[in-house]
C-alpha atoms as a PDB file:
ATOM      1  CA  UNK A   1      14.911  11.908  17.367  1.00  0.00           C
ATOM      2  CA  UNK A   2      12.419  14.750  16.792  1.00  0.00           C
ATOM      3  CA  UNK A   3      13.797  16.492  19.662  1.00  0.00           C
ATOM      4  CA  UNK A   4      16.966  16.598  17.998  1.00  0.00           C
ATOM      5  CA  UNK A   5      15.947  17.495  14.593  1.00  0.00           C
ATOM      6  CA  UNK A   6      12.955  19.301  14.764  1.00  0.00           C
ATOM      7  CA  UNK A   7      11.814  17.490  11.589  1.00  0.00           C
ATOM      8  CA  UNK A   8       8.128  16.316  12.253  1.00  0.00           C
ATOM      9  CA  UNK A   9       7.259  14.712   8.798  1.00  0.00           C
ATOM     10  CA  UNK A  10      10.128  12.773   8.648  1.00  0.00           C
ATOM     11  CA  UNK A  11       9.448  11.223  12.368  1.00  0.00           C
ATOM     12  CA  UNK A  12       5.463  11.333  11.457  1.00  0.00           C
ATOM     13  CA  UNK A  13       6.495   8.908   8.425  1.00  0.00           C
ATOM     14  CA  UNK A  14       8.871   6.690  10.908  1.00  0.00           C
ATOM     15  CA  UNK A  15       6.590   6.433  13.864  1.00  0.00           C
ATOM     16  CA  UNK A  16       4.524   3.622  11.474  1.00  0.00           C
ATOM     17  CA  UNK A  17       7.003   1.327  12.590  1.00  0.00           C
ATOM     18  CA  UNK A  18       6.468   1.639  15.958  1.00  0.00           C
ATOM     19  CA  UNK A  19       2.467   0.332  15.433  1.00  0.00           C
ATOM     20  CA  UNK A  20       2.051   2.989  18.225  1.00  0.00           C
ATOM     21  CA  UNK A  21      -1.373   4.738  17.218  1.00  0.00           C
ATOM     22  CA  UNK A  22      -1.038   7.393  19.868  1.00  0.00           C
ATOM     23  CA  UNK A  23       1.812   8.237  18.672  1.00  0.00           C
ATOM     24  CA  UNK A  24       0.394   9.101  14.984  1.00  0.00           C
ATOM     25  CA  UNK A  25      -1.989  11.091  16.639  1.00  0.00           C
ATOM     26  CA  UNK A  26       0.595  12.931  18.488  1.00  0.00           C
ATOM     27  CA  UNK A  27       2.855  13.804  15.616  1.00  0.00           C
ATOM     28  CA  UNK A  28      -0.537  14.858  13.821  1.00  0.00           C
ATOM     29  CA  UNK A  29      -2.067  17.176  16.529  1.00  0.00           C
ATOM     30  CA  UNK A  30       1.517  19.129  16.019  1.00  0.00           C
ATOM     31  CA  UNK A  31       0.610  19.470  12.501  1.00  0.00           C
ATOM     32  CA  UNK A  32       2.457  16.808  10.766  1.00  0.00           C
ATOM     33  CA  UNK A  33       1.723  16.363   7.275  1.00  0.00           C
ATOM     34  CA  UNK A  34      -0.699  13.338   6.668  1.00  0.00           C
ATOM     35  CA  UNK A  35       0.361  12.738   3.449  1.00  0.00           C
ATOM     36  CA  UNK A  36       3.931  13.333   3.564  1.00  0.00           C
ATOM     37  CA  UNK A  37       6.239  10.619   1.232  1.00  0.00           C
ATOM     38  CA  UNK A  38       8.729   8.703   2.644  1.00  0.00           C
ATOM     39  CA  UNK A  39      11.974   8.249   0.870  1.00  0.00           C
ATOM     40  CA  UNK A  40      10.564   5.958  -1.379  1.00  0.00           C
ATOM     41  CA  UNK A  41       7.167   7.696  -2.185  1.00  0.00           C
ATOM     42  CA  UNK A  42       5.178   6.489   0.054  1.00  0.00           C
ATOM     43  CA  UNK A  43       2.533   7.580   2.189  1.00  0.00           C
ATOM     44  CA  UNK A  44       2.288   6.549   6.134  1.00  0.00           C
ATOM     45  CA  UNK A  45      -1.249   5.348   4.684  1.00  0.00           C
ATOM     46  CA  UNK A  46       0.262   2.892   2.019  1.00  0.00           C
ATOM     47  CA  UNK A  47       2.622   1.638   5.042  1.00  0.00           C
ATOM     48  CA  UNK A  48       0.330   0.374   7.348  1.00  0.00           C
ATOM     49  CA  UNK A  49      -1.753  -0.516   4.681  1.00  0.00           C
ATOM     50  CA  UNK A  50       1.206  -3.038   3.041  1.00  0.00           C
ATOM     51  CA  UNK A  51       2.062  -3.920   7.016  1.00  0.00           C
ATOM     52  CA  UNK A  52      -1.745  -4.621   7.515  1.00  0.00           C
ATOM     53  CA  UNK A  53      -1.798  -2.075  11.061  1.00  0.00           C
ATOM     54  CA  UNK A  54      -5.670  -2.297  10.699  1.00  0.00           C
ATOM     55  CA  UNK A  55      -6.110   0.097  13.442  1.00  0.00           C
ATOM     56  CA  UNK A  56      -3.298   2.647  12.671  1.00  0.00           C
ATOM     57  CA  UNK A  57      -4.938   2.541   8.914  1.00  0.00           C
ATOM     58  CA  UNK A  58      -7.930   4.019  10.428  1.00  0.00           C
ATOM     59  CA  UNK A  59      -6.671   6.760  12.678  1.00  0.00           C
ATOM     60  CA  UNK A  60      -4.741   8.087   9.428  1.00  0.00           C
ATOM     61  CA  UNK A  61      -8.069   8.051   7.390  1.00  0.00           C
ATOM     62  CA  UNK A  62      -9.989   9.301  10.254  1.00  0.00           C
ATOM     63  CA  UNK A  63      -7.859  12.092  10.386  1.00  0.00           C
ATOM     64  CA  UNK A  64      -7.901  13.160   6.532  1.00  0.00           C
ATOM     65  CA  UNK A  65      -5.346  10.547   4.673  1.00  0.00           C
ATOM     66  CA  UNK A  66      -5.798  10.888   1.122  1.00  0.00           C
ATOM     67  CA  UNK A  67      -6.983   7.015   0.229  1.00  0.00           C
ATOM     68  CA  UNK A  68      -6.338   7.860  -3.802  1.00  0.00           C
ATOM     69  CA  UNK A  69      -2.789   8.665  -3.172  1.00  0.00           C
ATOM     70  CA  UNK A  70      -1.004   6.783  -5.900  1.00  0.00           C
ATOM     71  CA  UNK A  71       1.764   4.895  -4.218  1.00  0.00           C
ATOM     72  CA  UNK A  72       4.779   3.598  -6.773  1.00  0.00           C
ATOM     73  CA  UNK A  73       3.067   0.417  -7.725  1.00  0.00           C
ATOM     74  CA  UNK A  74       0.476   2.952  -9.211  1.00  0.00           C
ATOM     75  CA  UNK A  75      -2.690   1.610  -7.452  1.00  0.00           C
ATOM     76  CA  UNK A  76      -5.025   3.958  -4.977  1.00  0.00           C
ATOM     77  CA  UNK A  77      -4.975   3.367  -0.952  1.00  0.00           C
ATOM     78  CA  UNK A  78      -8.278   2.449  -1.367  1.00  0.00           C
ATOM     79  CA  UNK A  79      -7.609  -1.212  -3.398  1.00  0.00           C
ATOM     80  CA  UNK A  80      -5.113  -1.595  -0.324  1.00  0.00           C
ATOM     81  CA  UNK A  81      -7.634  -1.304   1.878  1.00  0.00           C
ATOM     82  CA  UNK A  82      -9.765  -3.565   0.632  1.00  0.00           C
ATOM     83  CA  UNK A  83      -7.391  -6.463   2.176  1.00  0.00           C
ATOM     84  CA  UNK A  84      -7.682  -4.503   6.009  1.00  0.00           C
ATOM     85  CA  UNK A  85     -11.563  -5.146   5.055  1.00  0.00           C
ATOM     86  CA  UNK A  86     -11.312  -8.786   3.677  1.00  0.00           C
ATOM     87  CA  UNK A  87      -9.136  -9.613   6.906  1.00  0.00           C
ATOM     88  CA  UNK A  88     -11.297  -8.356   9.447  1.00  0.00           C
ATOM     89  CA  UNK A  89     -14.590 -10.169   7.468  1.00  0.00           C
ATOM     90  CA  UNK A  90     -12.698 -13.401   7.619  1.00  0.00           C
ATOM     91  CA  UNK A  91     -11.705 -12.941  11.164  1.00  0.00           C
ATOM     92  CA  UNK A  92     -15.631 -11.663  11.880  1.00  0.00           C
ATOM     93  CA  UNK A  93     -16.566 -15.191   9.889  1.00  0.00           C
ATOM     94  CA  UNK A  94     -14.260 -17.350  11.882  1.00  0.00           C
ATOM     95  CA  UNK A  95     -15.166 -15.940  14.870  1.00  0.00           C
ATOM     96  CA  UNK A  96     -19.299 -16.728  14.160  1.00  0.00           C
ATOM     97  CA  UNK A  97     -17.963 -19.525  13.207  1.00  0.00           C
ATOM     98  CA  UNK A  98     -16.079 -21.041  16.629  1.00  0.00           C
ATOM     99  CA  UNK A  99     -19.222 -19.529  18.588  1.00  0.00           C
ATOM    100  CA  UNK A 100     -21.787 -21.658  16.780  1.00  0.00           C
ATOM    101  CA  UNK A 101     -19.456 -24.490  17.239  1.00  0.00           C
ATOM    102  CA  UNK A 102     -19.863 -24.115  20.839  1.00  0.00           C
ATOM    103  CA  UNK A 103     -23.694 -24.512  21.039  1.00  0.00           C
END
């Protein structure tokens, strides 16, 4: 597709559905804007975020995603990201968990 229409924030926004984290990268190393809005104001951010894509959410903030973007339910990136956190304390937990269960 972006060989056809040249239109790297558009297929920046659409490669989140791939869950393809190289491919983020690759669309930003061409200079893709970060915080570009989807069709329905949204950031690529907010989209993995909502998706929980734990590890593409942290290549986009690595690489300068605004986490105060307001997104249309009017809350920050960063109260979204507070359920990537939550998820990977639980899974942490459960994991300690099933490894003292062992002993």
């Amino acid at each position: 597709y972006f060989d056809q229409t040249n239109d790297i924030n558009k297929c920046f926004i659409n490669s989140v559905n791939f869950t393809f984290p190289p491919l983020l990268e690759y669309f930003i190393s061409l200079g893709a804007n970060i915080n570009e809005k989807d069709k329905n104001g949204n950031t690529a951010l907010h989209n993995v975020v909502a998706w929980n894509y734990d590890e593409m959410a942290e290549v986009l903030i690595s690489h300068g995603a605004n986490i105060n973007e307001k997104i249309n339910m009017e809350k920050p990136h960063f109260i979204l990201q507070l359920k990537i956190i939550v998820k990977k304390l639980l899974n942490f937990l459960f994991h300690m968990v099933r490894i003292s269960m062992k002993k």
